[in-house]
PDB file of N, CA and C in Angstrom:
ATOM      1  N   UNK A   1       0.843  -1.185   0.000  1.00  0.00           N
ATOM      2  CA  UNK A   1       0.000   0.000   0.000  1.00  0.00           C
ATOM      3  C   UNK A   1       0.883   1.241   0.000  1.00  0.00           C
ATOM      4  N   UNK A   2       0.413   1.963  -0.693  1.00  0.00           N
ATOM      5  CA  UNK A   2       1.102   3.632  -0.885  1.00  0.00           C
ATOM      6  C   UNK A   2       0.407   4.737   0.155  1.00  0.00           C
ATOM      7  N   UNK A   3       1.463   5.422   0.627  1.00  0.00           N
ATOM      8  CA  UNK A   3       1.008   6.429   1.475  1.00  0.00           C
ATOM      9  C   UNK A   3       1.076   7.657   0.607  1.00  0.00           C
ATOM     10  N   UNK A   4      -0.164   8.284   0.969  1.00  0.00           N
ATOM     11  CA  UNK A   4       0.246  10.079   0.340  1.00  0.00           C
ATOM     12  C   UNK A   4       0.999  10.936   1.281  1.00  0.00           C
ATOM     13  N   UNK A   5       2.041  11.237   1.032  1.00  0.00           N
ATOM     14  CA  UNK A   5       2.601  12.418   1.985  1.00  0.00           C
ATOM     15  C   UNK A   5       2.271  13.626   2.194  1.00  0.00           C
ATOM     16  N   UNK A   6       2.232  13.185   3.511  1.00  0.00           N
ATOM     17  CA  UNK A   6       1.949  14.642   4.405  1.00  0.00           C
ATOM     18  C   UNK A   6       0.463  14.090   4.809  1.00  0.00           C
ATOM     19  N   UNK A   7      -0.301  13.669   4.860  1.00  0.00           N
ATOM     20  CA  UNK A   7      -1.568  13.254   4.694  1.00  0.00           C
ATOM     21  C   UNK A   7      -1.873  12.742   6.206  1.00  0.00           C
ATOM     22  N   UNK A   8      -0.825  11.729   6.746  1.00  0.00           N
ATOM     23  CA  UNK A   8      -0.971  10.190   8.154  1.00  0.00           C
ATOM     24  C   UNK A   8      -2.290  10.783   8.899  1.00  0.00           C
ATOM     25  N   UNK A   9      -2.703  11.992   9.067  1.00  0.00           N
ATOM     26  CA  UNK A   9      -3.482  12.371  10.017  1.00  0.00           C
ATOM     27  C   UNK A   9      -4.753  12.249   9.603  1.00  0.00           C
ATOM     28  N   UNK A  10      -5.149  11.973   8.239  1.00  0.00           N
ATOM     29  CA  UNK A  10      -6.042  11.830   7.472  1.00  0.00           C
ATOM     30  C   UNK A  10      -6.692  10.150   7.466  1.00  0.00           C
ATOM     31  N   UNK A  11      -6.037   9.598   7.351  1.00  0.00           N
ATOM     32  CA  UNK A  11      -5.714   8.228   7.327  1.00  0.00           C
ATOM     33  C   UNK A  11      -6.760   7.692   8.192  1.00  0.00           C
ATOM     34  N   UNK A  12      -7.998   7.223   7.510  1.00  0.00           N
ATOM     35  CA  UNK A  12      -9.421   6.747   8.199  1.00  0.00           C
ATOM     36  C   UNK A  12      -9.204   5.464   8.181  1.00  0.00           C
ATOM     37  N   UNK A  13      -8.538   4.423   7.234  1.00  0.00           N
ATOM     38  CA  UNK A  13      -8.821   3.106   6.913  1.00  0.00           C
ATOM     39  C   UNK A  13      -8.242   2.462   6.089  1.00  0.00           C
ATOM     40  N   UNK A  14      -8.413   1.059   5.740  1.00  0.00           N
ATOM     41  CA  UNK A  14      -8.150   0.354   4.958  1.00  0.00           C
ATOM     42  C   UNK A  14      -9.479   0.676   4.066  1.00  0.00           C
ATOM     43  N   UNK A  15      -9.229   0.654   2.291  1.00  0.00           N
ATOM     44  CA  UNK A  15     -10.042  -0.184   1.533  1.00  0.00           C
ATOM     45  C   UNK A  15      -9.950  -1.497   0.849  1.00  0.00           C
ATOM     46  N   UNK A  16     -11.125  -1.963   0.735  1.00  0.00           N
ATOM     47  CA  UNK A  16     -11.416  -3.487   0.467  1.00  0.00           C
ATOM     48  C   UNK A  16     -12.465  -3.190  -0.831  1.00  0.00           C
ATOM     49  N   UNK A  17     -11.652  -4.560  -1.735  1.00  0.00           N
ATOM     50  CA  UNK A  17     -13.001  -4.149  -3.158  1.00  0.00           C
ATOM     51  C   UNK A  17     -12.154  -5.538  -3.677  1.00  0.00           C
ATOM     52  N   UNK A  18     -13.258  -6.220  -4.853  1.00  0.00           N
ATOM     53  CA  UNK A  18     -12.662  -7.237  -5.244  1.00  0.00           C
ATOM     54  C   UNK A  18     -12.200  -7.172  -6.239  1.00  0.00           C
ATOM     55  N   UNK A  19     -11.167  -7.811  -6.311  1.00  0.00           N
ATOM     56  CA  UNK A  19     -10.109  -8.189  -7.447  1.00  0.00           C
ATOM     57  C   UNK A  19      -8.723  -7.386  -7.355  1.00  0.00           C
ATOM     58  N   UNK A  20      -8.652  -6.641  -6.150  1.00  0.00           N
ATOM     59  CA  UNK A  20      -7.515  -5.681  -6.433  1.00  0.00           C
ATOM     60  C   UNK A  20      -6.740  -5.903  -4.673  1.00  0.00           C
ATOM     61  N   UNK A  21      -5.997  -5.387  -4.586  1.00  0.00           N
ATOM     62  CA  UNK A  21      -5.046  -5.277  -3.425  1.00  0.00           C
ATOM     63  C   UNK A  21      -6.240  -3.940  -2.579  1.00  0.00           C
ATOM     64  N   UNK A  22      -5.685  -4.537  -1.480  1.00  0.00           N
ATOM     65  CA  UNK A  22      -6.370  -3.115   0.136  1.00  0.00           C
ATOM     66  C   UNK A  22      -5.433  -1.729  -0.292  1.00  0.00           C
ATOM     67  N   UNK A  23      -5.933  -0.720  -0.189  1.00  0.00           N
ATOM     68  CA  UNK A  23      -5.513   0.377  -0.548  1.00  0.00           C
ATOM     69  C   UNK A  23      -5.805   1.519   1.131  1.00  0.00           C
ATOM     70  N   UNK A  24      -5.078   2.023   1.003  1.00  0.00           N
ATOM     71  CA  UNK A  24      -5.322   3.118   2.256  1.00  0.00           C
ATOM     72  C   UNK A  24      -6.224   4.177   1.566  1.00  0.00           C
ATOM     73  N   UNK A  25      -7.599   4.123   3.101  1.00  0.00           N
ATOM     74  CA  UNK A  25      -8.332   5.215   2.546  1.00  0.00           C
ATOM     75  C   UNK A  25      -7.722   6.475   3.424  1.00  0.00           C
ATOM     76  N   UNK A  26      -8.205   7.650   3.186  1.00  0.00           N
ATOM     77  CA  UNK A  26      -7.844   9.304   3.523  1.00  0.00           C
ATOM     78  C   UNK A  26      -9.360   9.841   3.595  1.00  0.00           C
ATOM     79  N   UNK A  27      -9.607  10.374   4.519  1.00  0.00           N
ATOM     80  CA  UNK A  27     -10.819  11.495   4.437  1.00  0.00           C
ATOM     81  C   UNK A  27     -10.729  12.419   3.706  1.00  0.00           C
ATOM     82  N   UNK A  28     -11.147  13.025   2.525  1.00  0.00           N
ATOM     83  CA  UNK A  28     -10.505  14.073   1.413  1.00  0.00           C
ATOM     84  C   UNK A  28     -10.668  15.214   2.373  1.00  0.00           C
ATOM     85  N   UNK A  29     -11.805  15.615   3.233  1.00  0.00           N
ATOM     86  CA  UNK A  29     -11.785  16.970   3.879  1.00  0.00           C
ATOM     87  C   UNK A  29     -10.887  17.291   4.699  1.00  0.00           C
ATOM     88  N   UNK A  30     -10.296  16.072   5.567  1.00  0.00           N
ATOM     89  CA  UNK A  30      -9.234  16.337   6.161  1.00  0.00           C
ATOM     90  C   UNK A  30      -7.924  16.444   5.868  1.00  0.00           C
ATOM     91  N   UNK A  31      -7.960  15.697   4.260  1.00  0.00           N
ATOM     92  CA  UNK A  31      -6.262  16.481   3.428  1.00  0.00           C
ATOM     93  C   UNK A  31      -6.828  17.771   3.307  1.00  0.00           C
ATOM     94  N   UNK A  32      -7.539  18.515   2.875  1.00  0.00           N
ATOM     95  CA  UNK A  32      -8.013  19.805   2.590  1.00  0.00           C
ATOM     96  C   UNK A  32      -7.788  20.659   3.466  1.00  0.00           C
ATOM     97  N   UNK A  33      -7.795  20.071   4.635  1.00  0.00           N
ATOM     98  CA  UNK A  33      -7.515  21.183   5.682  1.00  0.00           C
ATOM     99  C   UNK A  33      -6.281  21.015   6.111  1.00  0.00           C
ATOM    100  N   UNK A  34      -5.379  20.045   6.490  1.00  0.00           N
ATOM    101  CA  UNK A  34      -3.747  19.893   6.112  1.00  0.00           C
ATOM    102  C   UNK A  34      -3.307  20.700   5.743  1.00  0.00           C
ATOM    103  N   UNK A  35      -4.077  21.181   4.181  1.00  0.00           N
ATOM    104  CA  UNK A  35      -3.338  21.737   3.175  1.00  0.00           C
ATOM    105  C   UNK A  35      -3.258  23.356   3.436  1.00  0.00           C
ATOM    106  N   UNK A  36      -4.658  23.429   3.989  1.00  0.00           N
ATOM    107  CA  UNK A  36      -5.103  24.987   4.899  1.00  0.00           C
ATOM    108  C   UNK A  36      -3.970  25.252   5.540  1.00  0.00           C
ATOM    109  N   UNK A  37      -3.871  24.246   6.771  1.00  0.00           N
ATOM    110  CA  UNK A  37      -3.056  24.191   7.905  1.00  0.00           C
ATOM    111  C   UNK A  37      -1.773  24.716   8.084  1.00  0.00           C
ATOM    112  N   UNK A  38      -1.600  23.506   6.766  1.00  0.00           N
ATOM    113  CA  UNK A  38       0.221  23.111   7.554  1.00  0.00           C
ATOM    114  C   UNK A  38       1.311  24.415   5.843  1.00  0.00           C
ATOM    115  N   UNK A  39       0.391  24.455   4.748  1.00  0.00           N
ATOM    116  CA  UNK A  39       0.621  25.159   3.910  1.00  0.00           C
ATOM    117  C   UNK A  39       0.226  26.421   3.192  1.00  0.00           C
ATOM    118  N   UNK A  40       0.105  27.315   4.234  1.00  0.00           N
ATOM    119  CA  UNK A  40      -0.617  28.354   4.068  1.00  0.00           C
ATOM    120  C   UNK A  40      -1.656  28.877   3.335  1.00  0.00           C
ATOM    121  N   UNK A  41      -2.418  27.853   2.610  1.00  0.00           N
ATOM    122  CA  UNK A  41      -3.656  27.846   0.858  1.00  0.00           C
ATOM    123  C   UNK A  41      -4.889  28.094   1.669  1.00  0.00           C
ATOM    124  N   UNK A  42      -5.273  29.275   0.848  1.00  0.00           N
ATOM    125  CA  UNK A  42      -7.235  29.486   1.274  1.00  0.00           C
ATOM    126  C   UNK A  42      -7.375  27.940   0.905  1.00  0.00           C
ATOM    127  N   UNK A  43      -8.994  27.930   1.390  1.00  0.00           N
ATOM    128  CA  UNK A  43      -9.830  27.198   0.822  1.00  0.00           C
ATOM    129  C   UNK A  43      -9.902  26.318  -0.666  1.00  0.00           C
ATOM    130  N   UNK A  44      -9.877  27.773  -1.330  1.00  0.00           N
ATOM    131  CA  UNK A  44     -10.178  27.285  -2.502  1.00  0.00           C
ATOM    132  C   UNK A  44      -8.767  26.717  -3.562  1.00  0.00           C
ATOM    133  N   UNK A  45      -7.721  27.363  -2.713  1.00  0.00           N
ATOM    134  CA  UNK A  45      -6.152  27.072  -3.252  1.00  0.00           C
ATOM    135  C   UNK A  45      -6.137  25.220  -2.686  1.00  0.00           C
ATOM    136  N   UNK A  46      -6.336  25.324  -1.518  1.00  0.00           N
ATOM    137  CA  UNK A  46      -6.265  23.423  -1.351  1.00  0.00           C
ATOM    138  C   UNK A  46      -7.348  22.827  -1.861  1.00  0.00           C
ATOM    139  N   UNK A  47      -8.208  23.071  -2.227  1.00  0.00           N
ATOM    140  CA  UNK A  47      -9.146  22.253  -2.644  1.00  0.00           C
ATOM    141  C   UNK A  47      -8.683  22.169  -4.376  1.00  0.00           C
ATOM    142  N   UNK A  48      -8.553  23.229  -5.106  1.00  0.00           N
ATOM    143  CA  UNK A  48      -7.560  23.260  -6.197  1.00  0.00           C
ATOM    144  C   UNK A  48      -6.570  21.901  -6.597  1.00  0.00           C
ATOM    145  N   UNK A  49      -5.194  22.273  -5.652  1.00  0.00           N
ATOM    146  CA  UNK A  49      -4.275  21.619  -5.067  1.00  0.00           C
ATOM    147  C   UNK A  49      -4.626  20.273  -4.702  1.00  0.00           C
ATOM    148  N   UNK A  50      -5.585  19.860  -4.094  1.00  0.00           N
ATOM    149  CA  UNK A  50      -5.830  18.019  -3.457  1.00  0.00           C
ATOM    150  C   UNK A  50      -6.607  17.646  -5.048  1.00  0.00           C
ATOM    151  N   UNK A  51      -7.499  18.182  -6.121  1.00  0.00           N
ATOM    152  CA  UNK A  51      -8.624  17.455  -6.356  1.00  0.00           C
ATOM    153  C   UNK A  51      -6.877  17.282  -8.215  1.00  0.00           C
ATOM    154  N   UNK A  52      -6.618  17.849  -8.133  1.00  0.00           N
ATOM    155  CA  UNK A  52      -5.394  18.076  -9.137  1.00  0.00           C
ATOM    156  C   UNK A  52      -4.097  17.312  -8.520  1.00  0.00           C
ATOM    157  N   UNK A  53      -3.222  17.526  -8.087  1.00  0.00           N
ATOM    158  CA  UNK A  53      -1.912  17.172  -7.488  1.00  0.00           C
ATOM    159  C   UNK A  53      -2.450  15.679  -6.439  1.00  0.00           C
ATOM    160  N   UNK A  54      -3.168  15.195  -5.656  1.00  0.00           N
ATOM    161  CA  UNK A  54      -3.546  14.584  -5.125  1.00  0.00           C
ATOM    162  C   UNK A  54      -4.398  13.365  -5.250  1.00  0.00           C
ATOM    163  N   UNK A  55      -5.764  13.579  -4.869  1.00  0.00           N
ATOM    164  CA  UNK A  55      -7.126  12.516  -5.902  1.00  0.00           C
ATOM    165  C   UNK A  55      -6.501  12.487  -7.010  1.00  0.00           C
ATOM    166  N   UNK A  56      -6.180  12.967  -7.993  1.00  0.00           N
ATOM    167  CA  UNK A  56      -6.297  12.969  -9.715  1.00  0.00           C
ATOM    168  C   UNK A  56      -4.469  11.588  -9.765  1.00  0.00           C
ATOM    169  N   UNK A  57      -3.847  11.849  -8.692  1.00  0.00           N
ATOM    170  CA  UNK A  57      -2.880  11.078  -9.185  1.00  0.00           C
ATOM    171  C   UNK A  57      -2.687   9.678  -8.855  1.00  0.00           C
ATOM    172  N   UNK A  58      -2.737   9.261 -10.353  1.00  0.00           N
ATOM    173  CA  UNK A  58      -2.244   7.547  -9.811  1.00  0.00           C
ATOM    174  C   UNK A  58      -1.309   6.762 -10.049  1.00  0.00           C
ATOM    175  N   UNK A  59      -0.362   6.572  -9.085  1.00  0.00           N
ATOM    176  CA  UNK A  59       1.060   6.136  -9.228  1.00  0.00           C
ATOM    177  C   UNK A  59       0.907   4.461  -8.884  1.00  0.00           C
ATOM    178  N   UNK A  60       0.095   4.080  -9.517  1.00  0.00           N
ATOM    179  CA  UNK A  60       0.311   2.393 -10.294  1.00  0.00           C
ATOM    180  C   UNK A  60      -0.553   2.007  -8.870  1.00  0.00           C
ATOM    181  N   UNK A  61      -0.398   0.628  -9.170  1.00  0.00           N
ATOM    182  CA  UNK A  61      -1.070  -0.294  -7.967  1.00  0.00           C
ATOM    183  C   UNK A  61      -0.830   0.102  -6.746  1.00  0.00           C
ATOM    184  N   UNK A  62      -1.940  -0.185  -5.787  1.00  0.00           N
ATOM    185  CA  UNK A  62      -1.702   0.522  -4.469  1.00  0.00           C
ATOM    186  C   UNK A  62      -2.173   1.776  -4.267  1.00  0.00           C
ATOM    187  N   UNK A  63      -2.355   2.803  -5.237  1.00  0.00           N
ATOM    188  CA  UNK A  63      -2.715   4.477  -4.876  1.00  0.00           C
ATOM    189  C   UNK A  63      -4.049   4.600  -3.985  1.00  0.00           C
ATOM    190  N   UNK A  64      -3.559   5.063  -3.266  1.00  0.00           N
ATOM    191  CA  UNK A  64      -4.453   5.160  -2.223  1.00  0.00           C
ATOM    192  C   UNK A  64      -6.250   5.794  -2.622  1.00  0.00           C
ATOM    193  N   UNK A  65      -7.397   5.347  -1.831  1.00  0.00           N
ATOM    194  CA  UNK A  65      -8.364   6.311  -2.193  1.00  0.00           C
ATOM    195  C   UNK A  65      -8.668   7.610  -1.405  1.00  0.00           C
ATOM    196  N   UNK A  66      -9.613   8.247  -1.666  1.00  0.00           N
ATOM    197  CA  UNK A  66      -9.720   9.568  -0.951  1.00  0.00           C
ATOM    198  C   UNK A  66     -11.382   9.469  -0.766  1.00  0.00           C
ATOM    199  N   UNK A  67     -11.822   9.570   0.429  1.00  0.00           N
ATOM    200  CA  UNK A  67     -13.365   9.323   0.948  1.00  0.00           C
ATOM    201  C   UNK A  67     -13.859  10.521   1.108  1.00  0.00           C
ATOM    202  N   UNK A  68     -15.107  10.836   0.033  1.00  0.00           N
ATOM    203  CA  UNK A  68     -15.742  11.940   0.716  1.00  0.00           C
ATOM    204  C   UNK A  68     -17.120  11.818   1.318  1.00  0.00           C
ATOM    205  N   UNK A  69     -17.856  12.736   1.866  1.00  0.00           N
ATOM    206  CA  UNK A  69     -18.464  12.626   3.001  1.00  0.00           C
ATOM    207  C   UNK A  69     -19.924  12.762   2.185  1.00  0.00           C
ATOM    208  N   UNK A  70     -20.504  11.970   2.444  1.00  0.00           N
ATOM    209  CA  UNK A  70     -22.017  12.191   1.324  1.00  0.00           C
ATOM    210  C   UNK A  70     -23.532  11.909   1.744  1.00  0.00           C
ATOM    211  N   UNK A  71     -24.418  12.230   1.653  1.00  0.00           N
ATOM    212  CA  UNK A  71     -26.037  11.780   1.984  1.00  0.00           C
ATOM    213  C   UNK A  71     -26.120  10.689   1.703  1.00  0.00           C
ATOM    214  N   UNK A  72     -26.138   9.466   1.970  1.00  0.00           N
ATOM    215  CA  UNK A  72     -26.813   8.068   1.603  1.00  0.00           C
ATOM    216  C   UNK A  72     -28.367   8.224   0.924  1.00  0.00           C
ATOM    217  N   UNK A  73     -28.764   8.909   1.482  1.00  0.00           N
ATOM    218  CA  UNK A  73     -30.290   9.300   1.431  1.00  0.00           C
ATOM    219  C   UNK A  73     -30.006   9.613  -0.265  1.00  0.00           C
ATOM    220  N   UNK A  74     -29.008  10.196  -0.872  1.00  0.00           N
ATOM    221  CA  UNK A  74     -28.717  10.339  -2.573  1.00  0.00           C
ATOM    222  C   UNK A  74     -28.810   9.274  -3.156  1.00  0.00           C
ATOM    223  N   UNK A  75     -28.341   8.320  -2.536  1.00  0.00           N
ATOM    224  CA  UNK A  75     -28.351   6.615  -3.330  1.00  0.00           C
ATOM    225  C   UNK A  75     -28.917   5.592  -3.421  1.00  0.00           C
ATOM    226  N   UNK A  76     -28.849   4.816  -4.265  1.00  0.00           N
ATOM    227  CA  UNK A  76     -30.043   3.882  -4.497  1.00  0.00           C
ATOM    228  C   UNK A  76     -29.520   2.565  -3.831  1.00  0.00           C
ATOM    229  N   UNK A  77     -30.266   1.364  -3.338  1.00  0.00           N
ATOM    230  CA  UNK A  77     -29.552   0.392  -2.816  1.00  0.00           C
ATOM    231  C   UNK A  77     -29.733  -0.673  -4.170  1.00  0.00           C
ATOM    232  N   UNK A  78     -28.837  -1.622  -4.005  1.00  0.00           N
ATOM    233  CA  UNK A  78     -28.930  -2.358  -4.852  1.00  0.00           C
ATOM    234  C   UNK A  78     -29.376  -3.552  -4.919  1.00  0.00           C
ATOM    235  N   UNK A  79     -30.901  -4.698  -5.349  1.00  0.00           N
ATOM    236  CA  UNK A  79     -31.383  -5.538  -4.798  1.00  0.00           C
ATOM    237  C   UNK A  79     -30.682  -6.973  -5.132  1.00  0.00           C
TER     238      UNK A  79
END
């Protein structure tokens, strides 16, 4: 499994899905605010910055996912 750097504090979980290797999940809001934090970026500069330089990159097997936070109440179940 691949770590994103700078991120560990983010770090909610393992993911599980079939056919592929466990991947480390990340809370995306909480890289976002990291990025606030620890690198001086408004809002809209880390959110920029994570959904480009970050989510968008995939460095082969293993790349970690990024979890965002959503209504269930949006989705359909599946029978």
């Amino acid at each position: 499994m691949l770590k994103a750097d700078g991120f560990d504090e983010a770090i909610i979980g393992i993911a599980r899905t079939c056919d592929r290797d466990d991947v480390i999940a990340y809370d995306a809001n909480k890289c976002i605010q990291i990025l606030v934090n620890n690198h001086d970026m408004s809002d809209e500069e880390a959110l920029e910055y994570f959904t480009f330089n970050v989510e968008g990159c995939y460095v082969g097997e293993g790349t970690p996912v990024f979890v965002w936070e959503a209504d269930i109440t949006e989705f359909e179940y599946v029978k």
